[in-house]
PDB file of N, CA and C in Angstrom:
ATOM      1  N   UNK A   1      33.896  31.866   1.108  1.00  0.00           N
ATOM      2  CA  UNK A   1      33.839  30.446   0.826  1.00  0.00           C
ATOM      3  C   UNK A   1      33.027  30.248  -0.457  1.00  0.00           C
ATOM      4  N   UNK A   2      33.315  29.337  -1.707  1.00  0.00           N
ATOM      5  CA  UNK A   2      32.664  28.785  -2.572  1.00  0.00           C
ATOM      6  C   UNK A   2      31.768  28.467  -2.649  1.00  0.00           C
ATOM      7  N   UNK A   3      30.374  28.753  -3.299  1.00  0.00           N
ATOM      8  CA  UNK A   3      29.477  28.028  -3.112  1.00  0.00           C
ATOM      9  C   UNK A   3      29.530  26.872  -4.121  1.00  0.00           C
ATOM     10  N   UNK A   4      28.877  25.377  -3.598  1.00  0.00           N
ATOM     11  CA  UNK A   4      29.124  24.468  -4.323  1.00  0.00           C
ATOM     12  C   UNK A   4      27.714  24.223  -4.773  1.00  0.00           C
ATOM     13  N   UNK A   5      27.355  24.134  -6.437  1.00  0.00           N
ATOM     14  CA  UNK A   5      26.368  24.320  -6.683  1.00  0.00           C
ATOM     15  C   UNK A   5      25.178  23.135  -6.541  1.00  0.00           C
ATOM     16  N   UNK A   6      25.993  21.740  -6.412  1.00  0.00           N
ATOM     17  CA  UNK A   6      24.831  20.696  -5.449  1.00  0.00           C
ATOM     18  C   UNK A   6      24.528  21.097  -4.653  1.00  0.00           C
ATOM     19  N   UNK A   7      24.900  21.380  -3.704  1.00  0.00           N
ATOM     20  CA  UNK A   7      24.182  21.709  -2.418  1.00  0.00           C
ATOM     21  C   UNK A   7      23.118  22.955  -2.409  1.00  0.00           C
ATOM     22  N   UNK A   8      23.710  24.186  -2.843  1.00  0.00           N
ATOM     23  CA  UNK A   8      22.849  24.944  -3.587  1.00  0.00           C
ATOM     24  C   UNK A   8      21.893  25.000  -3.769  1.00  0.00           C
ATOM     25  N   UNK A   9      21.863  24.015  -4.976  1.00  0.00           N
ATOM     26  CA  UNK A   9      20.640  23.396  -5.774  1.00  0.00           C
ATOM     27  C   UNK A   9      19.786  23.068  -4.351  1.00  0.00           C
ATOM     28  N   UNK A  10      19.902  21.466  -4.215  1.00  0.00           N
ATOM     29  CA  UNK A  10      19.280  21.035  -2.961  1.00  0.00           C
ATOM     30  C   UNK A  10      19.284  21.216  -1.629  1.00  0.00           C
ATOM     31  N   UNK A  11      19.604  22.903  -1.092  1.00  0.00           N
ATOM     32  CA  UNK A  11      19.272  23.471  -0.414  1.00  0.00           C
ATOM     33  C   UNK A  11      17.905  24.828  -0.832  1.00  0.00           C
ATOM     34  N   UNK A  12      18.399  25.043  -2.295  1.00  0.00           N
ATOM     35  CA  UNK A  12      16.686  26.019  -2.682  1.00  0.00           C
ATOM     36  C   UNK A  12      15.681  25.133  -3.073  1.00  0.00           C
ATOM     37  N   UNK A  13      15.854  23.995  -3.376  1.00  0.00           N
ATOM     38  CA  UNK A  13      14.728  23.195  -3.587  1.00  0.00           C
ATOM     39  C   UNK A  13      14.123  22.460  -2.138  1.00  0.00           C
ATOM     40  N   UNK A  14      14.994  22.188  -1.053  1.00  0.00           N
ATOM     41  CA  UNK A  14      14.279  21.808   0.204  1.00  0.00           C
ATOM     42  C   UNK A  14      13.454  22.999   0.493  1.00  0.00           C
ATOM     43  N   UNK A  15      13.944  24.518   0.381  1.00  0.00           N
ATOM     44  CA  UNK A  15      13.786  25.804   0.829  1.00  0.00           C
ATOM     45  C   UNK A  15      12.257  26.102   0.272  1.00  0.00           C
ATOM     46  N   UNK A  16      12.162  25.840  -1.077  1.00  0.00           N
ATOM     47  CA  UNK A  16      11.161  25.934  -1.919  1.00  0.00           C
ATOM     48  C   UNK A  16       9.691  24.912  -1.041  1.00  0.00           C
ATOM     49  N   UNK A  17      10.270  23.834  -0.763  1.00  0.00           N
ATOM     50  CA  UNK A  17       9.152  23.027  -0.043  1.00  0.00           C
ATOM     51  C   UNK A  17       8.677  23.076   1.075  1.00  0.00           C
ATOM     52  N   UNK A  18       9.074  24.070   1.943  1.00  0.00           N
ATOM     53  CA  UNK A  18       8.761  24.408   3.290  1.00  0.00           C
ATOM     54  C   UNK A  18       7.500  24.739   3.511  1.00  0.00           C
ATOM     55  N   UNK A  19       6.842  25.436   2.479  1.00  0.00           N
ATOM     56  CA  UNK A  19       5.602  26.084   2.929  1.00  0.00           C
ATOM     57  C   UNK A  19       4.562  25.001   2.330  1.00  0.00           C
ATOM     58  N   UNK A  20       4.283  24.036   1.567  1.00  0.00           N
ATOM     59  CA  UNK A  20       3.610  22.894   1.627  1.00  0.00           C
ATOM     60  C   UNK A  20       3.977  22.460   2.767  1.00  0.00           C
ATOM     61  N   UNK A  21       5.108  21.950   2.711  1.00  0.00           N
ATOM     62  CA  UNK A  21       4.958  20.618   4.076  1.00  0.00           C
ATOM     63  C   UNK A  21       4.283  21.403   5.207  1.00  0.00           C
ATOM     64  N   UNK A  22       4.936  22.604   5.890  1.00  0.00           N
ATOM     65  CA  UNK A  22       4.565  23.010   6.968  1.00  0.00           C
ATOM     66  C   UNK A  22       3.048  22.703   7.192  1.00  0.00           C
ATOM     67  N   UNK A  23       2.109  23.143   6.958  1.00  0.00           N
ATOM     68  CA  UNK A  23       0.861  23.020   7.404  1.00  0.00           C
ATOM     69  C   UNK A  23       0.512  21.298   8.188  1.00  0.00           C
ATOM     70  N   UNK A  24       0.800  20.377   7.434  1.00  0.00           N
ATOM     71  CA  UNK A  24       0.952  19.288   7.666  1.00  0.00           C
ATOM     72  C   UNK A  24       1.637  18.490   8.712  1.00  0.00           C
ATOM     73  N   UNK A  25       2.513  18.974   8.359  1.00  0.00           N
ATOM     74  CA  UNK A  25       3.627  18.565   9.883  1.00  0.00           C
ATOM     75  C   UNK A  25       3.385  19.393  11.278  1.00  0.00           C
ATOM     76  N   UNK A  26       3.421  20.522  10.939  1.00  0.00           N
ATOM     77  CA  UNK A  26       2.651  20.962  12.133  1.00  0.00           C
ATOM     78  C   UNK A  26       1.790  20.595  12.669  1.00  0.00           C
ATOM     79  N   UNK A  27       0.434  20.023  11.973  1.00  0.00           N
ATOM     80  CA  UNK A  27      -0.442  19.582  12.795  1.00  0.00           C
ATOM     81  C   UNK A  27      -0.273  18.241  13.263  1.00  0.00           C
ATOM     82  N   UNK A  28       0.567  17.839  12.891  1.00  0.00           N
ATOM     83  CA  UNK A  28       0.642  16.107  13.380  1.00  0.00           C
ATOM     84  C   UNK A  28       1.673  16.387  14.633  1.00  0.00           C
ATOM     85  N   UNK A  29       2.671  17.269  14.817  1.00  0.00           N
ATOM     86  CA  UNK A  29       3.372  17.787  15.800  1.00  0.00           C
ATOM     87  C   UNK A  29       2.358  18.027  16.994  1.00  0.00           C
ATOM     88  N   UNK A  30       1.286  18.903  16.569  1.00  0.00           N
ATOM     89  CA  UNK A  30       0.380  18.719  17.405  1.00  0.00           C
ATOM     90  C   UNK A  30      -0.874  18.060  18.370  1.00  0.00           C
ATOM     91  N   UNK A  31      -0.656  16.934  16.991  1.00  0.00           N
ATOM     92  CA  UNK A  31      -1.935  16.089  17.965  1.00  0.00           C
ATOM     93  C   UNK A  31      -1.360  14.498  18.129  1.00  0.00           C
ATOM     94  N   UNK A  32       0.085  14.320  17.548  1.00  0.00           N
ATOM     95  CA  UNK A  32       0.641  13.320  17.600  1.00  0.00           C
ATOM     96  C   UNK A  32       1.865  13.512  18.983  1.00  0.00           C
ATOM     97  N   UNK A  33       2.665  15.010  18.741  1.00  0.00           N
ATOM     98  CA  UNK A  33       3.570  15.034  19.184  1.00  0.00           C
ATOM     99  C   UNK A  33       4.815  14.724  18.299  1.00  0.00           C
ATOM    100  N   UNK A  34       4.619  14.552  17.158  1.00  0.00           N
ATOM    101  CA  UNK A  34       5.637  14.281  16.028  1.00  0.00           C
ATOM    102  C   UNK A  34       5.420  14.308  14.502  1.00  0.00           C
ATOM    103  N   UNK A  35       6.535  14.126  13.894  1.00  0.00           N
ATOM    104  CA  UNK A  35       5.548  13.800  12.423  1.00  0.00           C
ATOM    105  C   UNK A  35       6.450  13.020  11.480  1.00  0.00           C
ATOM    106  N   UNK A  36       6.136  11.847  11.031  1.00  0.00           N
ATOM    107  CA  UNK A  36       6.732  10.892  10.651  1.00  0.00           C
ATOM    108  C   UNK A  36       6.112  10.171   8.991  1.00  0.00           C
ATOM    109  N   UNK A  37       7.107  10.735   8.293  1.00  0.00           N
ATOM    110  CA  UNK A  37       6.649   9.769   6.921  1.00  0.00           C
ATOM    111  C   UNK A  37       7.345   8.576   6.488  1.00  0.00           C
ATOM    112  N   UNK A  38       7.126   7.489   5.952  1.00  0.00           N
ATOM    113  CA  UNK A  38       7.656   6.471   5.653  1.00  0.00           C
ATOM    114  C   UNK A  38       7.656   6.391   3.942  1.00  0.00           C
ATOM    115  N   UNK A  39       8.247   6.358   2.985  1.00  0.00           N
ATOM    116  CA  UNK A  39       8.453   6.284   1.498  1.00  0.00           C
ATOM    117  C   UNK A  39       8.936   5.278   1.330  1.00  0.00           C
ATOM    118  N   UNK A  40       8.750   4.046   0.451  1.00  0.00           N
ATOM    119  CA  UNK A  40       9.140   3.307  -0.278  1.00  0.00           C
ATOM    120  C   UNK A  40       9.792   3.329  -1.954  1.00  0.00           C
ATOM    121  N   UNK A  41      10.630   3.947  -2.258  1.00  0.00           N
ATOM    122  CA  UNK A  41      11.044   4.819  -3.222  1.00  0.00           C
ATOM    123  C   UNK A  41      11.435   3.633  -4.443  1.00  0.00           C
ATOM    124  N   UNK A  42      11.956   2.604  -3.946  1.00  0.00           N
ATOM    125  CA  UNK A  42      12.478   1.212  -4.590  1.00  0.00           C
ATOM    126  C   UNK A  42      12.088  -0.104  -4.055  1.00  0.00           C
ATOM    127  N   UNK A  43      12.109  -1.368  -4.835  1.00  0.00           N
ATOM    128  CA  UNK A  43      11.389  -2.159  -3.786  1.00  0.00           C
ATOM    129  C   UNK A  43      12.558  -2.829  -3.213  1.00  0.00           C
ATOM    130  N   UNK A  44      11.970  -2.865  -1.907  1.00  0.00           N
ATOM    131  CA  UNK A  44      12.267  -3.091  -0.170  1.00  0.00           C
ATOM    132  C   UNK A  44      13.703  -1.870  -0.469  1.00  0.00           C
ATOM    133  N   UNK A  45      13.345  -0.478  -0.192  1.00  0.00           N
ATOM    134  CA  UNK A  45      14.354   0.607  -0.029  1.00  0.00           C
ATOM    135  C   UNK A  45      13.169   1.367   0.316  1.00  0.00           C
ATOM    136  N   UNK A  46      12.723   1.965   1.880  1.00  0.00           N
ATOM    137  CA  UNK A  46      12.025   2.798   2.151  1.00  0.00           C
ATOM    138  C   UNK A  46      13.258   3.789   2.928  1.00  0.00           C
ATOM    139  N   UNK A  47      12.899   4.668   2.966  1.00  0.00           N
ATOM    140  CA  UNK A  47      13.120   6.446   3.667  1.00  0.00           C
ATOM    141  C   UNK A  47      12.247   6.378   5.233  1.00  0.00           C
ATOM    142  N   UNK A  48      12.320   6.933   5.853  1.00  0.00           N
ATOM    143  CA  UNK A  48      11.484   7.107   6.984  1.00  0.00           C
ATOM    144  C   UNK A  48      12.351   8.703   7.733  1.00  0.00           C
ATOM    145  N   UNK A  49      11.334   9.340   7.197  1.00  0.00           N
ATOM    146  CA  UNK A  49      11.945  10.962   7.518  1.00  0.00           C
ATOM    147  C   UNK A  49      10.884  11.122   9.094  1.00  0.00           C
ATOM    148  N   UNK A  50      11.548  11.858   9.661  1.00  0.00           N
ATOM    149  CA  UNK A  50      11.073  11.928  11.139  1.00  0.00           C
ATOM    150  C   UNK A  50      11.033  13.141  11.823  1.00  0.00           C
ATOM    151  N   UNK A  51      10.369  14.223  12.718  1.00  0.00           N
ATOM    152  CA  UNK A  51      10.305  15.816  12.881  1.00  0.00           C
ATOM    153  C   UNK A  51       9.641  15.240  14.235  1.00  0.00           C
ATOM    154  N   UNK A  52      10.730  15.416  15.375  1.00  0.00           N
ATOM    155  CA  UNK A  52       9.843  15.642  16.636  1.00  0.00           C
ATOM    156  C   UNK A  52      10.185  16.633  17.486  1.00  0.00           C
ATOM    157  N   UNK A  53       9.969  18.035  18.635  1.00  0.00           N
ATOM    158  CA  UNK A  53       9.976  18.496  19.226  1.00  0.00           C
ATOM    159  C   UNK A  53      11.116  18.177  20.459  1.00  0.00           C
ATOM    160  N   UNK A  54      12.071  18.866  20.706  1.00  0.00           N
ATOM    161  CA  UNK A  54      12.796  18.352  22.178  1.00  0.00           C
ATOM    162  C   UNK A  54      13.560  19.264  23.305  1.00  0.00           C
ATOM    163  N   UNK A  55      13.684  19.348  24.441  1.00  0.00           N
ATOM    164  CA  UNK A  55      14.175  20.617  24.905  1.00  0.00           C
ATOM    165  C   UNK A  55      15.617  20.051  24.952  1.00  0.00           C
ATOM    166  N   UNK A  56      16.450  20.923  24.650  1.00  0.00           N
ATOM    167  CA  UNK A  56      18.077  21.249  25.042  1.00  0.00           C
ATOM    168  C   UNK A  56      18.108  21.975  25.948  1.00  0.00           C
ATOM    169  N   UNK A  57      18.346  21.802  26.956  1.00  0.00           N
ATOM    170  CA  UNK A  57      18.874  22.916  27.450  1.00  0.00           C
ATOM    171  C   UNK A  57      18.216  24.041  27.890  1.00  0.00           C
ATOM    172  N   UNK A  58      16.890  23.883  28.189  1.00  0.00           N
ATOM    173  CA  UNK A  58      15.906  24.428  28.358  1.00  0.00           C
ATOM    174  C   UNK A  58      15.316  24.920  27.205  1.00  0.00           C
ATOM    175  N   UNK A  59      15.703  24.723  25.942  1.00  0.00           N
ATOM    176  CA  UNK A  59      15.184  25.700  25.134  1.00  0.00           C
ATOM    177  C   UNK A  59      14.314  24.257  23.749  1.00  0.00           C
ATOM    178  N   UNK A  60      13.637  25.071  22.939  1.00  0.00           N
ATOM    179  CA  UNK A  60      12.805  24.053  22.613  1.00  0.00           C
ATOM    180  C   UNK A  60      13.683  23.546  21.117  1.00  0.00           C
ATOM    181  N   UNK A  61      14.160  22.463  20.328  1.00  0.00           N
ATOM    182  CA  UNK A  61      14.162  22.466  19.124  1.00  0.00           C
ATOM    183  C   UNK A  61      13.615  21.166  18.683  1.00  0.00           C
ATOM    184  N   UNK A  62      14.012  21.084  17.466  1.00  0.00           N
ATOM    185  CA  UNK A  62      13.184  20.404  16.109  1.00  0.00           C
ATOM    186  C   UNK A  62      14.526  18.980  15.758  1.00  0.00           C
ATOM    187  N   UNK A  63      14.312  17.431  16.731  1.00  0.00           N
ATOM    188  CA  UNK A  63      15.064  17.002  15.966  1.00  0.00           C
ATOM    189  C   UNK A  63      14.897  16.387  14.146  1.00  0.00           C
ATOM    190  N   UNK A  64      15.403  16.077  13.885  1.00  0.00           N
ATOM    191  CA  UNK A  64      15.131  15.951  11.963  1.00  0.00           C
ATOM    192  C   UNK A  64      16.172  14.817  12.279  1.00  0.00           C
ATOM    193  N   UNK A  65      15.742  13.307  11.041  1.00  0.00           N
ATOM    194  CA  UNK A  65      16.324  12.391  11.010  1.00  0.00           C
ATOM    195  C   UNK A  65      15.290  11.769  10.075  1.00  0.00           C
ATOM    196  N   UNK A  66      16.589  11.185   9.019  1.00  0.00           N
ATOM    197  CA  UNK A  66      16.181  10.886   7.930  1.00  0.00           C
ATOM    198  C   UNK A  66      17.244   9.953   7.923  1.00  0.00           C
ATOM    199  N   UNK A  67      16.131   8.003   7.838  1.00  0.00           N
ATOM    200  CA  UNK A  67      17.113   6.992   8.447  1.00  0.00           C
ATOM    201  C   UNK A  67      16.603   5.865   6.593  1.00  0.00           C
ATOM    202  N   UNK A  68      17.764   5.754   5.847  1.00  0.00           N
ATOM    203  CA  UNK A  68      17.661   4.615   5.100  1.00  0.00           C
ATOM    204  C   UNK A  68      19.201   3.846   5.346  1.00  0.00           C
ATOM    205  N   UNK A  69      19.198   3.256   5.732  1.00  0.00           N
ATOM    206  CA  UNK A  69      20.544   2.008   5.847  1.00  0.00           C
ATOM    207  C   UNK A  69      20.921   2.933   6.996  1.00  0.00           C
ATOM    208  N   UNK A  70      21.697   4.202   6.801  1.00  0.00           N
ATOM    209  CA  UNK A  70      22.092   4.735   7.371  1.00  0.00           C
ATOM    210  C   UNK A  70      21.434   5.841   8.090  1.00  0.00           C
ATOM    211  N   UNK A  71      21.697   6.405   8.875  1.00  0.00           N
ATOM    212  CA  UNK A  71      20.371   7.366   9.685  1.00  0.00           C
ATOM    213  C   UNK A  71      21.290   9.267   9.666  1.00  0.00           C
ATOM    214  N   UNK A  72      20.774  10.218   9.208  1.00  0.00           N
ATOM    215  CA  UNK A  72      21.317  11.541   9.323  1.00  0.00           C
ATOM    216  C   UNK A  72      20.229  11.980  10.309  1.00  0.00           C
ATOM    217  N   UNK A  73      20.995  12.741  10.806  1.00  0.00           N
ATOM    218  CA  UNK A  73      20.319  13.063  12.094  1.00  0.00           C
ATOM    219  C   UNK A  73      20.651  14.912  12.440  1.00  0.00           C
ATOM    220  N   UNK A  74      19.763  15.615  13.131  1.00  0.00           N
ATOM    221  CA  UNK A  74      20.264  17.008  13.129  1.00  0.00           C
ATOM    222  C   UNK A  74      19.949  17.759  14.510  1.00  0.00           C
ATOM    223  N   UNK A  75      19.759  19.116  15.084  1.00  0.00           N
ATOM    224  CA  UNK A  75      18.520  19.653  15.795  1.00  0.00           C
ATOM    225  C   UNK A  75      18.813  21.569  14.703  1.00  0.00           C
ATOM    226  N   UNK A  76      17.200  21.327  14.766  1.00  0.00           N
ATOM    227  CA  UNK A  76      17.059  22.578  14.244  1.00  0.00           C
ATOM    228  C   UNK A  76      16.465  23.951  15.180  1.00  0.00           C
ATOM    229  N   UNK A  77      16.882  25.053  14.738  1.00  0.00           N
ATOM    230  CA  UNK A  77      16.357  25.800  16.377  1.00  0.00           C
ATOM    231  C   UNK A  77      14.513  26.193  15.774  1.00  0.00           C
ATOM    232  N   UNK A  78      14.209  25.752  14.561  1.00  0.00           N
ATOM    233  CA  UNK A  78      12.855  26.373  14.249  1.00  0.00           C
ATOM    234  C   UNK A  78      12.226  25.233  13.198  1.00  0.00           C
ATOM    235  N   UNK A  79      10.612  25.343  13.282  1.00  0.00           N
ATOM    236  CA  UNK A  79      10.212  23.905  12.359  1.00  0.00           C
ATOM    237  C   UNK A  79      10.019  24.522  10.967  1.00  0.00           C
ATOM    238  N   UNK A  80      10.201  25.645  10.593  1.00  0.00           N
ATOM    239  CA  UNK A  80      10.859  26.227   9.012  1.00  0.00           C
ATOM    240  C   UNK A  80      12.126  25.702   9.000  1.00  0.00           C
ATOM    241  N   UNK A  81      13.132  25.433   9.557  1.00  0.00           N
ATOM    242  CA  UNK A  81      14.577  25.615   9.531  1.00  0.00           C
ATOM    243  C   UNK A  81      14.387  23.878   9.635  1.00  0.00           C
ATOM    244  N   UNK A  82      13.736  22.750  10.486  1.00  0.00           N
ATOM    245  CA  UNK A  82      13.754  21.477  10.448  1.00  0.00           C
ATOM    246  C   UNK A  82      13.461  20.889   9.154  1.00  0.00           C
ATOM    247  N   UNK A  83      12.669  21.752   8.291  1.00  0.00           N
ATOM    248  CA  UNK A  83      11.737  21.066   7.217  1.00  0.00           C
ATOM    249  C   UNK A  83      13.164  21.482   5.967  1.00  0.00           C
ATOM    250  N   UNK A  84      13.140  22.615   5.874  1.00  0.00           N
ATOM    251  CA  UNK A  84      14.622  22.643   5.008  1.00  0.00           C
ATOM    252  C   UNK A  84      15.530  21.541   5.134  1.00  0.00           C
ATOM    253  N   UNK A  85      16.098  21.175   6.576  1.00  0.00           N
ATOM    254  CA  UNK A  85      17.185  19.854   6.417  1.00  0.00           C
ATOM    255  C   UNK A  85      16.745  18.803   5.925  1.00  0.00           C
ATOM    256  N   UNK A  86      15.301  18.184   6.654  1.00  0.00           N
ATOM    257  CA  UNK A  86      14.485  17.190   5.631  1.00  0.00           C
ATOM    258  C   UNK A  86      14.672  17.424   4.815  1.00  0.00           C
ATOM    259  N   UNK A  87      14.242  18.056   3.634  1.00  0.00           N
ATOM    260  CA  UNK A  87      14.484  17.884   2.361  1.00  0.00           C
ATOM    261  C   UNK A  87      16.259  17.678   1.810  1.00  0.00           C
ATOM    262  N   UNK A  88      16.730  18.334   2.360  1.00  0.00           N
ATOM    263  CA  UNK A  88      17.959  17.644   2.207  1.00  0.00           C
ATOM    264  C   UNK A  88      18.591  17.006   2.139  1.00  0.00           C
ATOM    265  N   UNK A  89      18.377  16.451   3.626  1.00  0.00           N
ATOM    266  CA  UNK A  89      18.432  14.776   3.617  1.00  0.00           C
ATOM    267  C   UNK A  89      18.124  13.882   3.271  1.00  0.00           C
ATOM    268  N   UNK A  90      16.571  13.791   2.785  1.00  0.00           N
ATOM    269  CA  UNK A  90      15.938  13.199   1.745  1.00  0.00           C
ATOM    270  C   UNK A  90      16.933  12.978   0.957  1.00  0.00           C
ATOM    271  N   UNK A  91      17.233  13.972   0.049  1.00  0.00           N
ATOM    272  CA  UNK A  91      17.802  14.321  -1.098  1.00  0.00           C
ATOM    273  C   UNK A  91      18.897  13.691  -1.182  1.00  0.00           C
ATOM    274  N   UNK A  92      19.865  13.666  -0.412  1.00  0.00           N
ATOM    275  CA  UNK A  92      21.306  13.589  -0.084  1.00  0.00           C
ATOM    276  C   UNK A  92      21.110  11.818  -0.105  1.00  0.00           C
ATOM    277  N   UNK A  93      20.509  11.734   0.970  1.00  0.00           N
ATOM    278  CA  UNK A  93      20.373  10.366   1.115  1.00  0.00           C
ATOM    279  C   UNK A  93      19.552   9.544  -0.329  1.00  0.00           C
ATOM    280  N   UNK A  94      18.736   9.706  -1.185  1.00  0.00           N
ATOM    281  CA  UNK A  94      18.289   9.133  -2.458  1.00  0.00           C
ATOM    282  C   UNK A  94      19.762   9.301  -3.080  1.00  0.00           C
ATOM    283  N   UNK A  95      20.305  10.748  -3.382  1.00  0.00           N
ATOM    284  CA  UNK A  95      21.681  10.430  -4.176  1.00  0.00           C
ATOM    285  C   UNK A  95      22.722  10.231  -4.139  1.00  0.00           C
ATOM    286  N   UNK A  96      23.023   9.511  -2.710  1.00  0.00           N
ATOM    287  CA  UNK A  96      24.128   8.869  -1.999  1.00  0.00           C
ATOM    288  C   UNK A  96      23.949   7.557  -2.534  1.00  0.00           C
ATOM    289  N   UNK A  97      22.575   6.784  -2.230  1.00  0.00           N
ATOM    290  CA  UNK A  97      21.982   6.073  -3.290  1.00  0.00           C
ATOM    291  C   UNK A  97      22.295   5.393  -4.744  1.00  0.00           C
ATOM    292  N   UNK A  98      22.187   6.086  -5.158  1.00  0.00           N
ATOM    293  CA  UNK A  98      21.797   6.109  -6.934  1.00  0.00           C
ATOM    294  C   UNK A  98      23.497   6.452  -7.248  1.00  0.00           C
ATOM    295  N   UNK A  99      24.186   7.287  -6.758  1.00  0.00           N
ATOM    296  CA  UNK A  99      25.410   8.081  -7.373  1.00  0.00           C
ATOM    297  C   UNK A  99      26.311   7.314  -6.606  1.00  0.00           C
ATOM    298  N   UNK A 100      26.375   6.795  -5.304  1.00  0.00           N
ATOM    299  CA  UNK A 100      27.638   5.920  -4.647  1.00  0.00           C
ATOM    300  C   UNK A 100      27.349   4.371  -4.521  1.00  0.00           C
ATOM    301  N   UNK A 101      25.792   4.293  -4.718  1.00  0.00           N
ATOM    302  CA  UNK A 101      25.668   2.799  -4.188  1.00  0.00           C
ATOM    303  C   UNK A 101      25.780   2.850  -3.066  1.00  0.00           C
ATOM    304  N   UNK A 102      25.052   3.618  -1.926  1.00  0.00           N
ATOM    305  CA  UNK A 102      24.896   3.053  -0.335  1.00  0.00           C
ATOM    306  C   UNK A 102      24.054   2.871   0.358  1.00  0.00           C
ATOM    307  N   UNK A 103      23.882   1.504  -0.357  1.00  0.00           N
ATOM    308  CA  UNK A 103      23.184   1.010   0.960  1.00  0.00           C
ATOM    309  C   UNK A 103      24.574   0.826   1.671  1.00  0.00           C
ATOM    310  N   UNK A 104      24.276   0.550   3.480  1.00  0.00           N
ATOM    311  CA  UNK A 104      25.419   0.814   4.208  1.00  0.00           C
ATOM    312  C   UNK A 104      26.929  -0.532   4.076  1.00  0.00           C
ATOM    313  N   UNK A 105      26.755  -1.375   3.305  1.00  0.00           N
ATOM    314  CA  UNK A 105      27.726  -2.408   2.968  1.00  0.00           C
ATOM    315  C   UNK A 105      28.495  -2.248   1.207  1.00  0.00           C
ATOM    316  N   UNK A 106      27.622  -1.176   0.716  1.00  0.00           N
ATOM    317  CA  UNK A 106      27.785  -1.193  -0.709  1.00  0.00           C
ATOM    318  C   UNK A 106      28.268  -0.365  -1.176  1.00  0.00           C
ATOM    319  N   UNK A 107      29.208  -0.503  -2.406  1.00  0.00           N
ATOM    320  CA  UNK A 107      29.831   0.236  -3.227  1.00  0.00           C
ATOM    321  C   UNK A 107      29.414   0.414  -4.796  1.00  0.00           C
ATOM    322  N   UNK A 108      29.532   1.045  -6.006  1.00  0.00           N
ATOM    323  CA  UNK A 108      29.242   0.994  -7.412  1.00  0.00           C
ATOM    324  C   UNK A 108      29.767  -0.364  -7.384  1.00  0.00           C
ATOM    325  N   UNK A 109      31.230  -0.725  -7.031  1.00  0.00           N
ATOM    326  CA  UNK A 109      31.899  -1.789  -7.643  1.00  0.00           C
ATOM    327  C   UNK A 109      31.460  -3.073  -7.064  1.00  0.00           C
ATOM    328  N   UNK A 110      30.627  -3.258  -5.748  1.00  0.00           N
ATOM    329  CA  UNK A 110      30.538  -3.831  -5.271  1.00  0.00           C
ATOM    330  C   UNK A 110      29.026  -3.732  -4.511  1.00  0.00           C
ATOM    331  N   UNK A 111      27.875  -4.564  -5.421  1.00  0.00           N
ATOM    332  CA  UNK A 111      26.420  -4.473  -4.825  1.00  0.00           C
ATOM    333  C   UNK A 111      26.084  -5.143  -4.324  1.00  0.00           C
ATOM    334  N   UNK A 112      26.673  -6.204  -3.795  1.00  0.00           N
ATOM    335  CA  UNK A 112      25.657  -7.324  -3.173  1.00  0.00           C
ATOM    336  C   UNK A 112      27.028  -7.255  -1.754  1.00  0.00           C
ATOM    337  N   UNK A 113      26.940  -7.756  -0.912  1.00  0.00           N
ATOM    338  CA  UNK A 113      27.216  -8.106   0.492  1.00  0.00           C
ATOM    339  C   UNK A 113      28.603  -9.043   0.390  1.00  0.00           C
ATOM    340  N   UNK A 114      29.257  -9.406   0.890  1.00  0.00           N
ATOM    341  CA  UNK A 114      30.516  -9.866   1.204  1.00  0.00           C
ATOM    342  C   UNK A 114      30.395 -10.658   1.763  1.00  0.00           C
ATOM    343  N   UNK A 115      30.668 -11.922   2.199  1.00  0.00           N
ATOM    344  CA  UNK A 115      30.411 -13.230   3.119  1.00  0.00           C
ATOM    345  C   UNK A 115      30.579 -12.698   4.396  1.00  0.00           C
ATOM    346  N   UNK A 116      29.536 -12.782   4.962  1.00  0.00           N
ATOM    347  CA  UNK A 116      29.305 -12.468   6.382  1.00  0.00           C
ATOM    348  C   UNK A 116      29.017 -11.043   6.791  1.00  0.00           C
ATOM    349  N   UNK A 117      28.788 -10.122   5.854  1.00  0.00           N
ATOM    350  CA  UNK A 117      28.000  -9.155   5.913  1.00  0.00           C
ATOM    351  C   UNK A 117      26.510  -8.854   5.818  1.00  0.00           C
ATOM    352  N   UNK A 118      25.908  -8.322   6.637  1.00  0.00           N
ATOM    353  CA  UNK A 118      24.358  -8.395   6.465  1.00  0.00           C
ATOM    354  C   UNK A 118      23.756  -6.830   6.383  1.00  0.00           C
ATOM    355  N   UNK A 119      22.839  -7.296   5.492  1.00  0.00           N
ATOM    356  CA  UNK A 119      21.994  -5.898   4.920  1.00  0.00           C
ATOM    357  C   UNK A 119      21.112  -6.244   6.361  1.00  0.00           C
ATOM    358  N   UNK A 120      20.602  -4.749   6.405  1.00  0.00           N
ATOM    359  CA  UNK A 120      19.618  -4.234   7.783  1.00  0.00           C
ATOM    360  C   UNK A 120      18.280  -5.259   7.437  1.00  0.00           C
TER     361      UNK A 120
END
């Protein structure tokens, strides 16, 4: 299979950030039970990336959800392997953004709302 070099890209650069975040998130995993950042990147356009602990199935994983208009959502089997999709999603989601125009009603051609459509 091809590799496609966006993703690529912003899969070695989430990859690259794992070992900062980790220390951090881990400990809030631990004394919170989760770990939750909120970014305001544009005004009134915040991010709210999210890492909490959950059993499947008896077994333990890492859900990841990264909610602006729209919410991506994952389970990871390890909190190295959760923090990689964060960044991704981050990512994905800022240049879904900027490159399609989505907020979840919006297009390039079309930025503002439609009669009787409502922004979140």
């Amino acid at each position: 299979m091809p590799e496609i070099p966006y993703l690529a890209n912003i899969g070695e650069q989430a990859r690259s950030e794992v070992a900062r975040r980790l220390p951090d998130v881990a400990a809030n995993l631990q004394q919170k039970g989760y770990w939750q950042d909120v970014v305001e990147w544009r005004i009134s356009t915040e991010t709210v990336s999210r890492i909490e602990p959950e059993q499947i199935k008896g077994r333990r994983w890492y859900r990841v959800s990264v909610s602006c208009d729209a919410e991506l959502v994952c389970h990871a089997p390890t909190l190295e392997r959760a923090l990689e999709y964060l960044g991704i999603f981050e990512t994905l989601t800022r240049d879904m953004f900027w490159s399609l125009g989505w907020p979840s009603w919006a297009a390039k051609t079309r930025p503002e709302p439609s009669h009787g459509e409502r922004t979140p």
